[in-house]
N, C-alpha and C. Protein backbone atom coordinates (compact mmCIF):
# COMPACT_ATOMS: atom_id res chain seq x y z
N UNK A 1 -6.96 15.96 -0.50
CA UNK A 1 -5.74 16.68 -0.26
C UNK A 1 -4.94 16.66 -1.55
N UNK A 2 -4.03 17.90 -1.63
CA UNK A 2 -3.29 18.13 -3.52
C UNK A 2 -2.23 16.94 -3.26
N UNK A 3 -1.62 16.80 -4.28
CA UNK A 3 -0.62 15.88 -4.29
C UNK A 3 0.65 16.52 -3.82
N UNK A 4 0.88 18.71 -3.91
CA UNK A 4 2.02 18.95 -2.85
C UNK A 4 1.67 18.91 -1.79
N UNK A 5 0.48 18.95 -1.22
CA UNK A 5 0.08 18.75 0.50
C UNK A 5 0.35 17.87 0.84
N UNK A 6 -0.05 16.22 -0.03
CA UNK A 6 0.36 15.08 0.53
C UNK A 6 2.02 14.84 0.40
N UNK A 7 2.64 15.53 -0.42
CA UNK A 7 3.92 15.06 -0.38
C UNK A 7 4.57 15.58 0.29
N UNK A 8 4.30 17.29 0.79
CA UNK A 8 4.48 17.78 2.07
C UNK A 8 4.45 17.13 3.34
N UNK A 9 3.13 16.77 3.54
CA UNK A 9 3.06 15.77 4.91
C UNK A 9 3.64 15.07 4.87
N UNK A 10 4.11 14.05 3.90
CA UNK A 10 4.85 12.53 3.90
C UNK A 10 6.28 13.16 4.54
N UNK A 11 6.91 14.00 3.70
CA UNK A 11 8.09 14.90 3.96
C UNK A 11 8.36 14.91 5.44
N UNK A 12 7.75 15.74 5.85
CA UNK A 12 7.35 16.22 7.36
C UNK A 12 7.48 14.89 8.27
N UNK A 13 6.36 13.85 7.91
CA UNK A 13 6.70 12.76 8.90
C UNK A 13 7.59 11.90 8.59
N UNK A 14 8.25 11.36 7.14
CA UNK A 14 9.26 11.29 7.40
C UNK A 14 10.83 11.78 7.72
N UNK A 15 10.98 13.18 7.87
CA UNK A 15 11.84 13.47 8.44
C UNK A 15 11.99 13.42 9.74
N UNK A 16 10.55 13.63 10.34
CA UNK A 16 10.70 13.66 12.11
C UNK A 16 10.93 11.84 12.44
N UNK A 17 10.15 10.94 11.62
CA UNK A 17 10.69 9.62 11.83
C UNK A 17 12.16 9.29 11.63
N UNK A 18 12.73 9.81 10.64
CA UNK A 18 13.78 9.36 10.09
C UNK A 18 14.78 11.01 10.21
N UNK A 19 15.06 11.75 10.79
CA UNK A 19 15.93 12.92 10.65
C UNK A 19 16.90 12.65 10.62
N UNK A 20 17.26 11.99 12.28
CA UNK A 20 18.82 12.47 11.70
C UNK A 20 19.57 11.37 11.69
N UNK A 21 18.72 10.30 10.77
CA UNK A 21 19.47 9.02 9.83
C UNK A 21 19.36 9.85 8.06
N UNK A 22 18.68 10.38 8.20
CA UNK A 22 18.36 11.36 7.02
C UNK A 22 20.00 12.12 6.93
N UNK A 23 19.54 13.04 7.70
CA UNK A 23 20.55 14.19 8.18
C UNK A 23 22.14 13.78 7.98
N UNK A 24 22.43 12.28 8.82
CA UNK A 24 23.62 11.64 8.80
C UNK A 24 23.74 11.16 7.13
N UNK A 25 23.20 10.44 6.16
CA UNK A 25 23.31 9.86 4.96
C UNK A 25 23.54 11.20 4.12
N UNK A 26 22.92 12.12 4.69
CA UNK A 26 22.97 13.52 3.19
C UNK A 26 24.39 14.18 3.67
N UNK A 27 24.41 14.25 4.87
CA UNK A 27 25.96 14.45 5.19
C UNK A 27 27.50 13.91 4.86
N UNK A 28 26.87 12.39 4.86
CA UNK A 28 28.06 11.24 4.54
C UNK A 28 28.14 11.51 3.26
N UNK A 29 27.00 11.71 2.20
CA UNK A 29 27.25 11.65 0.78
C UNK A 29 27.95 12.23 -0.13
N UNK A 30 28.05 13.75 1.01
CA UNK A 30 28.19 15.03 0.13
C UNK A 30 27.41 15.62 -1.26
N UNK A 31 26.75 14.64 -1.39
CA UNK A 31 26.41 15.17 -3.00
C UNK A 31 24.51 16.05 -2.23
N UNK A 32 23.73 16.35 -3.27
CA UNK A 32 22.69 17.17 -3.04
C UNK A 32 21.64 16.43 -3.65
N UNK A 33 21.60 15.15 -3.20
CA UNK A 33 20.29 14.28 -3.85
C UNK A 33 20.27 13.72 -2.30
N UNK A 34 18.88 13.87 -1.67
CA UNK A 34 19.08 13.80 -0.45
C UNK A 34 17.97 11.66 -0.45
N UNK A 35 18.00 10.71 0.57
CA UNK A 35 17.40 9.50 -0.05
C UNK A 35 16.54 9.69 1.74
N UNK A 36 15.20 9.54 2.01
CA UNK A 36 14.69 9.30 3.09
C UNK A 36 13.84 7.72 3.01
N UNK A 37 13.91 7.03 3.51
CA UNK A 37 14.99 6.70 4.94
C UNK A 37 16.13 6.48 4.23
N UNK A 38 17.37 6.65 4.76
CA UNK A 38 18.84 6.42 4.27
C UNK A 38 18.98 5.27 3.75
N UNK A 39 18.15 4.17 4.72
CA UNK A 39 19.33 2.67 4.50
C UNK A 39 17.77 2.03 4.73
N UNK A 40 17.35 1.92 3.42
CA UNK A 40 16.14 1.10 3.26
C UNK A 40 16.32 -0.13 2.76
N UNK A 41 15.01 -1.14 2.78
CA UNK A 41 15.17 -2.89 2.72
C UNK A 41 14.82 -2.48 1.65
N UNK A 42 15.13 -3.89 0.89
CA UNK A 42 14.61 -4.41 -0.53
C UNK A 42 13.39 -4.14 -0.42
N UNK A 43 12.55 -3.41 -1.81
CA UNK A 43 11.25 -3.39 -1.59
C UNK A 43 10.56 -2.74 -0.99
N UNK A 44 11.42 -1.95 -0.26
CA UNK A 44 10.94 -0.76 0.45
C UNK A 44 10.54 1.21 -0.43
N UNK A 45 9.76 1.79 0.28
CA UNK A 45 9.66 3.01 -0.47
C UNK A 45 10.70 4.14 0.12
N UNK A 46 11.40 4.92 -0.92
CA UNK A 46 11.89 6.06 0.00
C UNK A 46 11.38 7.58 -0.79
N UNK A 47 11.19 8.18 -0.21
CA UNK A 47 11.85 9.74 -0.65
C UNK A 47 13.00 10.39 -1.67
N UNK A 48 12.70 10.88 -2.34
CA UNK A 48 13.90 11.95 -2.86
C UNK A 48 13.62 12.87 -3.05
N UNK A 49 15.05 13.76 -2.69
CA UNK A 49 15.04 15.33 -2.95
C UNK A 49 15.96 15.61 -3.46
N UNK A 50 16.04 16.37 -4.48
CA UNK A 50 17.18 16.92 -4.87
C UNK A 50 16.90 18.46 -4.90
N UNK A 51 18.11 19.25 -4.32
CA UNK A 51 18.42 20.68 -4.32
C UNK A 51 19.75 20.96 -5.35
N UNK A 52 19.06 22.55 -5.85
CA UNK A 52 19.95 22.86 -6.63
C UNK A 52 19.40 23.07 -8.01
N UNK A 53 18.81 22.39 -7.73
CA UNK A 53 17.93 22.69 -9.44
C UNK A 53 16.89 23.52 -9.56
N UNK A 54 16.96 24.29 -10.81
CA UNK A 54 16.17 25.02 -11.12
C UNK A 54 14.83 24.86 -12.26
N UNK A 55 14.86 23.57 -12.63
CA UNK A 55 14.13 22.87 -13.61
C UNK A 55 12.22 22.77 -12.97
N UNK A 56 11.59 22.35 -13.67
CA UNK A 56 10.29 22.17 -13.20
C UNK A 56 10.10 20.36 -13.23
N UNK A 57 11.23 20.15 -13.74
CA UNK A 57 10.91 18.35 -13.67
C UNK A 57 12.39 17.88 -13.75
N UNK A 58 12.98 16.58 -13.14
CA UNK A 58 13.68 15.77 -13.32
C UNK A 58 13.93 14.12 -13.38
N UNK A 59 14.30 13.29 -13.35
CA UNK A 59 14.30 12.06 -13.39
C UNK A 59 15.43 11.55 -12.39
N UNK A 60 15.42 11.12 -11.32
CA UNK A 60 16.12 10.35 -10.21
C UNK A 60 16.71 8.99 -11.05
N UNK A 61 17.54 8.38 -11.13
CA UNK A 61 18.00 7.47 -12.08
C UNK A 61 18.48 6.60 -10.79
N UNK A 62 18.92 5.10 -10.67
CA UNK A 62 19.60 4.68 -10.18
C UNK A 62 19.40 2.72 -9.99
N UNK A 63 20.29 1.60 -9.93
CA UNK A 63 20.23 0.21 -10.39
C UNK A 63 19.61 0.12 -9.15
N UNK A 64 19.19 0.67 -7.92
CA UNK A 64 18.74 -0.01 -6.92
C UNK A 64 17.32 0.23 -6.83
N UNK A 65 16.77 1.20 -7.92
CA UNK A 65 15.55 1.52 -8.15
C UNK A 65 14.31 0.62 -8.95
N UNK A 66 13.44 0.09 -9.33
CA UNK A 66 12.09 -0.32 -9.44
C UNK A 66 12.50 0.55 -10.81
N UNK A 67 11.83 1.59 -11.01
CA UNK A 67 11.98 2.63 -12.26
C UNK A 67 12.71 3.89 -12.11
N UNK A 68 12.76 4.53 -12.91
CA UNK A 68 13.17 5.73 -12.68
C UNK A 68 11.84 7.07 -11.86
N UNK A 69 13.02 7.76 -11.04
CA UNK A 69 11.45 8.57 -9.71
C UNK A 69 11.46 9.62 -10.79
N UNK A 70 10.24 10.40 -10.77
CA UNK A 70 10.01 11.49 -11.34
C UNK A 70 9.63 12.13 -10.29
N UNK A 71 10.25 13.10 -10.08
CA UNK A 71 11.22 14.84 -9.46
C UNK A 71 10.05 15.85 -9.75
N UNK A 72 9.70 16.14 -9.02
CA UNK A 72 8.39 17.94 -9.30
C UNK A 72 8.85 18.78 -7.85
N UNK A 73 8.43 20.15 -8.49
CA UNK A 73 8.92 21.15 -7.40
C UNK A 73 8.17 21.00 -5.99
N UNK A 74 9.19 20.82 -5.17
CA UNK A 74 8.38 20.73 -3.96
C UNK A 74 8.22 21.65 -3.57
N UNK A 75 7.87 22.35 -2.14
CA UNK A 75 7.42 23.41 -1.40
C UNK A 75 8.66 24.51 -1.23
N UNK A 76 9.77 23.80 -0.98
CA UNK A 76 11.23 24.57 -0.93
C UNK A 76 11.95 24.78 -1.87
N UNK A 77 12.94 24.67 -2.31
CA UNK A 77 13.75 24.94 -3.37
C UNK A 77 14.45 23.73 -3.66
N UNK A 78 13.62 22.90 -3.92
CA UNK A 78 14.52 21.84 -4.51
C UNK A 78 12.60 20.78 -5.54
N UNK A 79 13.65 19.81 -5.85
CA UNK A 79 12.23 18.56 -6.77
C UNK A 79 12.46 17.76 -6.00
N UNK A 80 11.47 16.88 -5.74
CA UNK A 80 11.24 15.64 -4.69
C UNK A 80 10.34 14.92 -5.38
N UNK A 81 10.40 13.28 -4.99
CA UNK A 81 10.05 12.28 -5.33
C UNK A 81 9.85 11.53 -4.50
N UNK A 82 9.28 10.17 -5.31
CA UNK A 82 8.90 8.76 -4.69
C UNK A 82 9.66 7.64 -5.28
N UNK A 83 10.03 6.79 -4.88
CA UNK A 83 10.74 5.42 -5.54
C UNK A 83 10.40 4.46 -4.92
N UNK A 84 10.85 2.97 -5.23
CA UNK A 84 10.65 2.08 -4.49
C UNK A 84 11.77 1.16 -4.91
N UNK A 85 12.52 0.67 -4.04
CA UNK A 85 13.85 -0.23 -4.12
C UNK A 85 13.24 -1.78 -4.33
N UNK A 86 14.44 -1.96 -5.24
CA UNK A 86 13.96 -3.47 -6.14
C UNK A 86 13.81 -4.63 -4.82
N UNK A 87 13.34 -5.59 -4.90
CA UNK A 87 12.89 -6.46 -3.98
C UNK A 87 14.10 -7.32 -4.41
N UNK A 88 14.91 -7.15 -5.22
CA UNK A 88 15.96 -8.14 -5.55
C UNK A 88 17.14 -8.08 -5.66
N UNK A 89 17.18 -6.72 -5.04
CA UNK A 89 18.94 -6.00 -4.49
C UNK A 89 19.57 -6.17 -3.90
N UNK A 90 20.33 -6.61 -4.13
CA UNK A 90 21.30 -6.89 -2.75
C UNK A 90 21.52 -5.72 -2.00
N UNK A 91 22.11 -6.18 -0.80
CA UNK A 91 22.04 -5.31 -0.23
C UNK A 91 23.99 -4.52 -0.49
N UNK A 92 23.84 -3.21 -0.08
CA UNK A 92 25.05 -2.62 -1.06
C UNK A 92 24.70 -0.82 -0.30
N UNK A 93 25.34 0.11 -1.33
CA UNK A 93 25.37 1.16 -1.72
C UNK A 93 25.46 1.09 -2.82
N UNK A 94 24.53 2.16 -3.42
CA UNK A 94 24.12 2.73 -4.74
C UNK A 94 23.87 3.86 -5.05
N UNK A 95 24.36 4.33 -6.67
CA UNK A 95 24.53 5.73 -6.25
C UNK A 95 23.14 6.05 -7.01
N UNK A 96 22.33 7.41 -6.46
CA UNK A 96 21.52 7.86 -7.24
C UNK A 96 21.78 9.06 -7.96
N UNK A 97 21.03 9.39 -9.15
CA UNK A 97 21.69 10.50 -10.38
C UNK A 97 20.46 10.68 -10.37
N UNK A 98 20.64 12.46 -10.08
CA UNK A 98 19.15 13.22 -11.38
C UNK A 98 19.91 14.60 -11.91
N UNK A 99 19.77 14.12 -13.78
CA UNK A 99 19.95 15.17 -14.17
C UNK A 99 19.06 15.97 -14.50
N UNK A 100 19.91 17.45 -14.38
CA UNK A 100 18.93 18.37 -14.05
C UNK A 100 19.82 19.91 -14.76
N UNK A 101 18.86 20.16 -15.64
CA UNK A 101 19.30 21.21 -16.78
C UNK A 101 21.03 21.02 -17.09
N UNK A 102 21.30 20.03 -17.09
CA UNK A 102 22.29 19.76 -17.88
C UNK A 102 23.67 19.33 -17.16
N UNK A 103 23.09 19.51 -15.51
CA UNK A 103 24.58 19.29 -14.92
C UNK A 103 23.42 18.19 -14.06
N UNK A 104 24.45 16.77 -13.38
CA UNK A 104 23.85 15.75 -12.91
C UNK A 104 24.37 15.79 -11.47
N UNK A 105 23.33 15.65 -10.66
CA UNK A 105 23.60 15.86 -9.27
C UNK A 105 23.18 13.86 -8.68
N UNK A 106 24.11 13.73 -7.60
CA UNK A 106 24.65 12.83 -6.73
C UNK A 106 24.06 12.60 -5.67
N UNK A 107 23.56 11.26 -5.71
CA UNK A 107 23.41 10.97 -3.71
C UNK A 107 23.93 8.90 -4.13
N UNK A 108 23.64 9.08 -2.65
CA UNK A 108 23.65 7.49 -2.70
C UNK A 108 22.32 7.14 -1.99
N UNK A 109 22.73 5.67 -1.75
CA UNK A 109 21.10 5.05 -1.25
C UNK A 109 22.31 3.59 -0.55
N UNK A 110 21.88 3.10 0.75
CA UNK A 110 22.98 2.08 1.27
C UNK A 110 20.95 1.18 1.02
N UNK A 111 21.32 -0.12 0.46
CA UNK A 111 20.10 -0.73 1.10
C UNK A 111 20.70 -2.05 2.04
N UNK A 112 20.02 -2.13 2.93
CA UNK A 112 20.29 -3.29 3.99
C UNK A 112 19.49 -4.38 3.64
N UNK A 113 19.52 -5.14 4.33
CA UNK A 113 19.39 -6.88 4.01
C UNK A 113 17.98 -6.67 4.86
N UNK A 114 17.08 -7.15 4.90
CA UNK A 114 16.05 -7.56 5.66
C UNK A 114 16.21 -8.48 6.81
N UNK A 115 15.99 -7.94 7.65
CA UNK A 115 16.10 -9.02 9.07
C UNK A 115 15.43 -10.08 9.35
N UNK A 116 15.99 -11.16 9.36
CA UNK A 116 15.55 -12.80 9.00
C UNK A 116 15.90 -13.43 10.71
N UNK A 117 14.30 -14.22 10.79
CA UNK A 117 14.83 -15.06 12.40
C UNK A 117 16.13 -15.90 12.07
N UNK A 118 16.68 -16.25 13.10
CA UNK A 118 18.01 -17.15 12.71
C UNK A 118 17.21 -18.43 12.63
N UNK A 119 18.01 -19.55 12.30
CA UNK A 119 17.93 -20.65 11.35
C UNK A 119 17.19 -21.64 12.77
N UNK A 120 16.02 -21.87 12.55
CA UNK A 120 15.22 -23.14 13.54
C UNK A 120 14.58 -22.27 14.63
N UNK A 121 14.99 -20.51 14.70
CA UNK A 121 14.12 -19.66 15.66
C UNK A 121 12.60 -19.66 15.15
N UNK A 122 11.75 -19.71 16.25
CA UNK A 122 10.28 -19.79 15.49
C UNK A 122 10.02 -17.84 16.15
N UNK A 123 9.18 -17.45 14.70
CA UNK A 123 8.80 -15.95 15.03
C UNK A 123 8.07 -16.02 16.61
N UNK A 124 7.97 -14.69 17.44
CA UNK A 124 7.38 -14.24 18.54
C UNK A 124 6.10 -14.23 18.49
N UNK A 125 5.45 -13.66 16.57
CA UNK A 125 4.00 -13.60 16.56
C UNK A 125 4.32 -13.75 15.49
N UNK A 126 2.91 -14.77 14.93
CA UNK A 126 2.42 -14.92 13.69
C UNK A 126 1.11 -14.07 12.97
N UNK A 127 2.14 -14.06 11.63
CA UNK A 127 1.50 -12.91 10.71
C UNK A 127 -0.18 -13.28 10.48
N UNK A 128 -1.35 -12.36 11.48
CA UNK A 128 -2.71 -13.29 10.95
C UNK A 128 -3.54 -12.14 10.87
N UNK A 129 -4.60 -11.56 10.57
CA UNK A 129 -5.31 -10.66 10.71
C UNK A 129 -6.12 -10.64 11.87
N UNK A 130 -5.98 -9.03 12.49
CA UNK A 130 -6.78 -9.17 13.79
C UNK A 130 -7.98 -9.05 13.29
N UNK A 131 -8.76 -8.70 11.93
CA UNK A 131 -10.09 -8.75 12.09
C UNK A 131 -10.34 -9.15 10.98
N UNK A 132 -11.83 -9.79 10.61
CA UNK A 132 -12.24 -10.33 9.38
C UNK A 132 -11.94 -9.00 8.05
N UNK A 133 -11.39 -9.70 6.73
CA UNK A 133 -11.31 -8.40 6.14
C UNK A 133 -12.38 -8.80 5.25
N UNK A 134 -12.75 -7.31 4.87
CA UNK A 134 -13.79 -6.57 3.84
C UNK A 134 -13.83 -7.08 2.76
N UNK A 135 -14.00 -7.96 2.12
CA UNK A 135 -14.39 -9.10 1.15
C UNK A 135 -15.35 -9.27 0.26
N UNK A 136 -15.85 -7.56 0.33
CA UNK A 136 -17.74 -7.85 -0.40
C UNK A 136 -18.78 -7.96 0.70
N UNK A 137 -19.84 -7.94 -0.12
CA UNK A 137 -20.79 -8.08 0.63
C UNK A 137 -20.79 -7.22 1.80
N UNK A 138 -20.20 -6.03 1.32
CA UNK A 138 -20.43 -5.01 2.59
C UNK A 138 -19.91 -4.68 3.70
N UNK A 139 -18.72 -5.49 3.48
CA UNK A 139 -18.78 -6.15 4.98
C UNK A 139 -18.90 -6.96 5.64
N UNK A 140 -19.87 -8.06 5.15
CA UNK A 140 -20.67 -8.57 6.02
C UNK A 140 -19.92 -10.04 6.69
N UNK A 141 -18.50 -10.26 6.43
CA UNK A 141 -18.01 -11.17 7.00
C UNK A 141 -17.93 -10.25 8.70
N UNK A 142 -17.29 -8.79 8.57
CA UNK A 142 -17.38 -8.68 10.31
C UNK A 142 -18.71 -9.17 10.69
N UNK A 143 -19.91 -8.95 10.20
CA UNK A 143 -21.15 -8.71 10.64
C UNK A 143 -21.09 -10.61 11.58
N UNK A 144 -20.68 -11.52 10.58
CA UNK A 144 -20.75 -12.33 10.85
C UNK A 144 -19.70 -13.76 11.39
N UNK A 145 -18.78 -12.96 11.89
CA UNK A 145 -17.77 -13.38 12.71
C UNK A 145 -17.75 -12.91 13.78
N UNK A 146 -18.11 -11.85 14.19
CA UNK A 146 -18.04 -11.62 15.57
C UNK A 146 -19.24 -11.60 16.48
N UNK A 147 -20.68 -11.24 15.87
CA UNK A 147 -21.62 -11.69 16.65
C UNK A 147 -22.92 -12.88 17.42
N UNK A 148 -23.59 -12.44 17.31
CA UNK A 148 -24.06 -14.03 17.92
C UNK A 148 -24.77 -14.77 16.40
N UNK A 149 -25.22 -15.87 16.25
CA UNK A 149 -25.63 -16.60 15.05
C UNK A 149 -27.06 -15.77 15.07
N UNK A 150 -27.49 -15.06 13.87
CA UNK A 150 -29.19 -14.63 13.75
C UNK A 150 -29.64 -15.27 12.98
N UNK A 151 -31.09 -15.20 13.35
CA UNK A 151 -31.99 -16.80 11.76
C UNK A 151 -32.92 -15.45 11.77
N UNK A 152 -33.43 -15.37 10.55
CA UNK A 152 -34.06 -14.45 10.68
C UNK A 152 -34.12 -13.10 9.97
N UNK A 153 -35.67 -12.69 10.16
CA UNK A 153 -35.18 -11.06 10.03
C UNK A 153 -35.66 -10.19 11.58
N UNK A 154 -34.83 -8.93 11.81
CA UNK A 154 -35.02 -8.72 13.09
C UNK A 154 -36.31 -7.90 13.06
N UNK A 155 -36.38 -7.26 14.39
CA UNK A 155 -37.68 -6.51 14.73
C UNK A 155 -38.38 -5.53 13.75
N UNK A 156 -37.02 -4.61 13.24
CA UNK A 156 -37.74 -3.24 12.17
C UNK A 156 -37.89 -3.93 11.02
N UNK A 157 -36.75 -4.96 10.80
CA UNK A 157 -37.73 -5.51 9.03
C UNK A 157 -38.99 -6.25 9.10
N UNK A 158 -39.47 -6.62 10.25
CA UNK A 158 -40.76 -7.62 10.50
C UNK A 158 -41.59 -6.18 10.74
N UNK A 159 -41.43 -5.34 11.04
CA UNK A 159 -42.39 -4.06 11.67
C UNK A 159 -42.72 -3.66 9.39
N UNK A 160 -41.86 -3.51 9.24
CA UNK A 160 -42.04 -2.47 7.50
C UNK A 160 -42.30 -3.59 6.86
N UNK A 161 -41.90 -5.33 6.71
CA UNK A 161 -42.62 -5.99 6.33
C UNK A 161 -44.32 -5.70 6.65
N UNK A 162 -44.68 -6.34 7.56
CA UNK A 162 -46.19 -5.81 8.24
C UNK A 162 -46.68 -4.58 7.46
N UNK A 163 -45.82 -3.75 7.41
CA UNK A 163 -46.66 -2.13 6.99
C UNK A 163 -47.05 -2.43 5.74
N UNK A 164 -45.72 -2.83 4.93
CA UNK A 164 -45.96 -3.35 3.62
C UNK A 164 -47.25 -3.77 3.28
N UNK A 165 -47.35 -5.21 4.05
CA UNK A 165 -48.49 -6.27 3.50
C UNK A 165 -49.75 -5.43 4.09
N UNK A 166 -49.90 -5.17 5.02
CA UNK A 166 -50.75 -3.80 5.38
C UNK A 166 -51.73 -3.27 4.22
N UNK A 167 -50.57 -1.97 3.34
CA UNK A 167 -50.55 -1.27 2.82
C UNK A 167 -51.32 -2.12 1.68
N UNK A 168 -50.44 -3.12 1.13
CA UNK A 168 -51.20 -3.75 -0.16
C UNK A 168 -52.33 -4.74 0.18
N UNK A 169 -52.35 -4.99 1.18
CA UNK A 169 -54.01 -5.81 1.37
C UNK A 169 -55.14 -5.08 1.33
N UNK A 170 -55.07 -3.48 2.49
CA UNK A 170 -56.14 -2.16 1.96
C UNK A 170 -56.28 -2.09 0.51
N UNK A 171 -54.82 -1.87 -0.41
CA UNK A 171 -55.32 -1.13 -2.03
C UNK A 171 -56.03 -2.25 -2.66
N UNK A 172 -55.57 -3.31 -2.38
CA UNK A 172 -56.01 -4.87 -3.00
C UNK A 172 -58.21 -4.56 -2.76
N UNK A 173 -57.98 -4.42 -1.50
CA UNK A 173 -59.55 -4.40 -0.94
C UNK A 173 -60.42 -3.72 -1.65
N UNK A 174 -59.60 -2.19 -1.70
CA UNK A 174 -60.40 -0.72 -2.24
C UNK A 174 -60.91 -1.07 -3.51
N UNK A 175 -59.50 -1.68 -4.42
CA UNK A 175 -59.74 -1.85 -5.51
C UNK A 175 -61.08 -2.78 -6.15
N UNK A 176 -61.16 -3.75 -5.25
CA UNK A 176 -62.46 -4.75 -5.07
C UNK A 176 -63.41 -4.10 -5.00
N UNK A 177 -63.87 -3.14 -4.29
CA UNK A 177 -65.12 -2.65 -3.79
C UNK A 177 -64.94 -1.69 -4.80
N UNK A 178 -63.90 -1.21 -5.23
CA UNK A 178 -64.38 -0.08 -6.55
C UNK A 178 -64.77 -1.28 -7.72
N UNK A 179 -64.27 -2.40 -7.89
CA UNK A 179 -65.02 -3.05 -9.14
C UNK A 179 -66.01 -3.69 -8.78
N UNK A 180 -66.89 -4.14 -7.57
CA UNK A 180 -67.96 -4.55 -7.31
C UNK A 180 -68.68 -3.55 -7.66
N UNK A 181 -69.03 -2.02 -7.06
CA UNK A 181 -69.78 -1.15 -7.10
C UNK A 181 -69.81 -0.58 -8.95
N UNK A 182 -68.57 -0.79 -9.64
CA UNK A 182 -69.10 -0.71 -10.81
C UNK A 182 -69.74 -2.12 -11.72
N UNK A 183 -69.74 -2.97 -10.81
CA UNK A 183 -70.22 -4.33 -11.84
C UNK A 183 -72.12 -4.06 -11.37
N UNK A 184 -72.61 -3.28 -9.81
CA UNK A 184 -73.80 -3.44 -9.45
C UNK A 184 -74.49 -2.29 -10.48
N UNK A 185 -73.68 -0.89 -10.73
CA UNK A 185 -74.25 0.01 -11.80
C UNK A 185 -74.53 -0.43 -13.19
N UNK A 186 -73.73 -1.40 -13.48
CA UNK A 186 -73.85 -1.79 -15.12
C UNK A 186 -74.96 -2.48 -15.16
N UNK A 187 -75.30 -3.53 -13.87
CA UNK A 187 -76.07 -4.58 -14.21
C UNK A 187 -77.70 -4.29 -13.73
């Protein structure tokens, strides 16, 4: 898939996830740098859009950002991006800037605090993997966590083993009887 298809789709589902917390933040801001999800955690990824510009590239600027987002034309009339909020932000409002052919357009970004059990609450569920992960070897930890213990090789490798040794005990043979029958002509 192109990289505007995928940024299309992302678009799409996050607006239907996030609309009209979307909708409400681009409203509250007034400015035309739009932030999806509005009120993201530390460390979290959001969206940007900015409308209004007529440029083929811009730069999203802002202290609550990781780096600066780089802006390409999206599907509509505006540049959209990706960012990711610093893992070490407090939590606040911040404003975001992308300038763009010479005049600098406005949004904000609110980030919230991450939700922490209270003090001596033990979590509901602990963080564990529901299944063996993919580690190499193919795989082969599922192979061998979830079924029964095998020693062995099973039925079809003992069947093409067999064919194998088969196969090379005949050429082994042929080959014999072709050098006997030339050792009885020589002699």
């Amino acid at each position: 898939m192109g990289k505007r298809r995928l940024a299309l789709c992302a678009g799409v589902l996050a607006v239907t996830a996030f609309g009209p917390a979307a909708c409400a933040a681009y409203a509250a801001d007034g400015g035309d740098v739009s932030v999806v999800p509005a009120a993201p955690a530390p460390g979290g990824d959001i969206a940007l859009r900015v409308t209004g510009c007529d440029a083929r590239e811009a730069v999203a600027q802002s202290p609550a950002l990781v780096s600066d987002a780089r802006l390409t034309p999206d599907d509509g009339d505006g540049l959209a991006g990706d960012g990711r909020v610093r893992s070490t932000v407090t939590a606040g409002t911040y404003t975001v800037t992308v300038a763009c052919d010479g005049t600098e357009h406005r949004g904000t970004v609110e980030v919230v605090r991450k939700h922490t059990p209270a003090a001596g609450a033990e979590p509901s569920t602990y963080p564990s993997p529901l299944a063996p992960v993919n580690a190499g070897a193919g795989g082969a930890a599922r192979d061998l966590a979830g079924g029964p213990e095998r020693h062995g090789p099973g039925t079809a490798q003992t069947v093409v083993a067999l064919a194998l040794a088969g196969t090379a005990a005949l050429t082994v043979h042929r080959a014999a009887r072709r050098q006997a029958r030339r050792g009885r002509r020589t002699g």
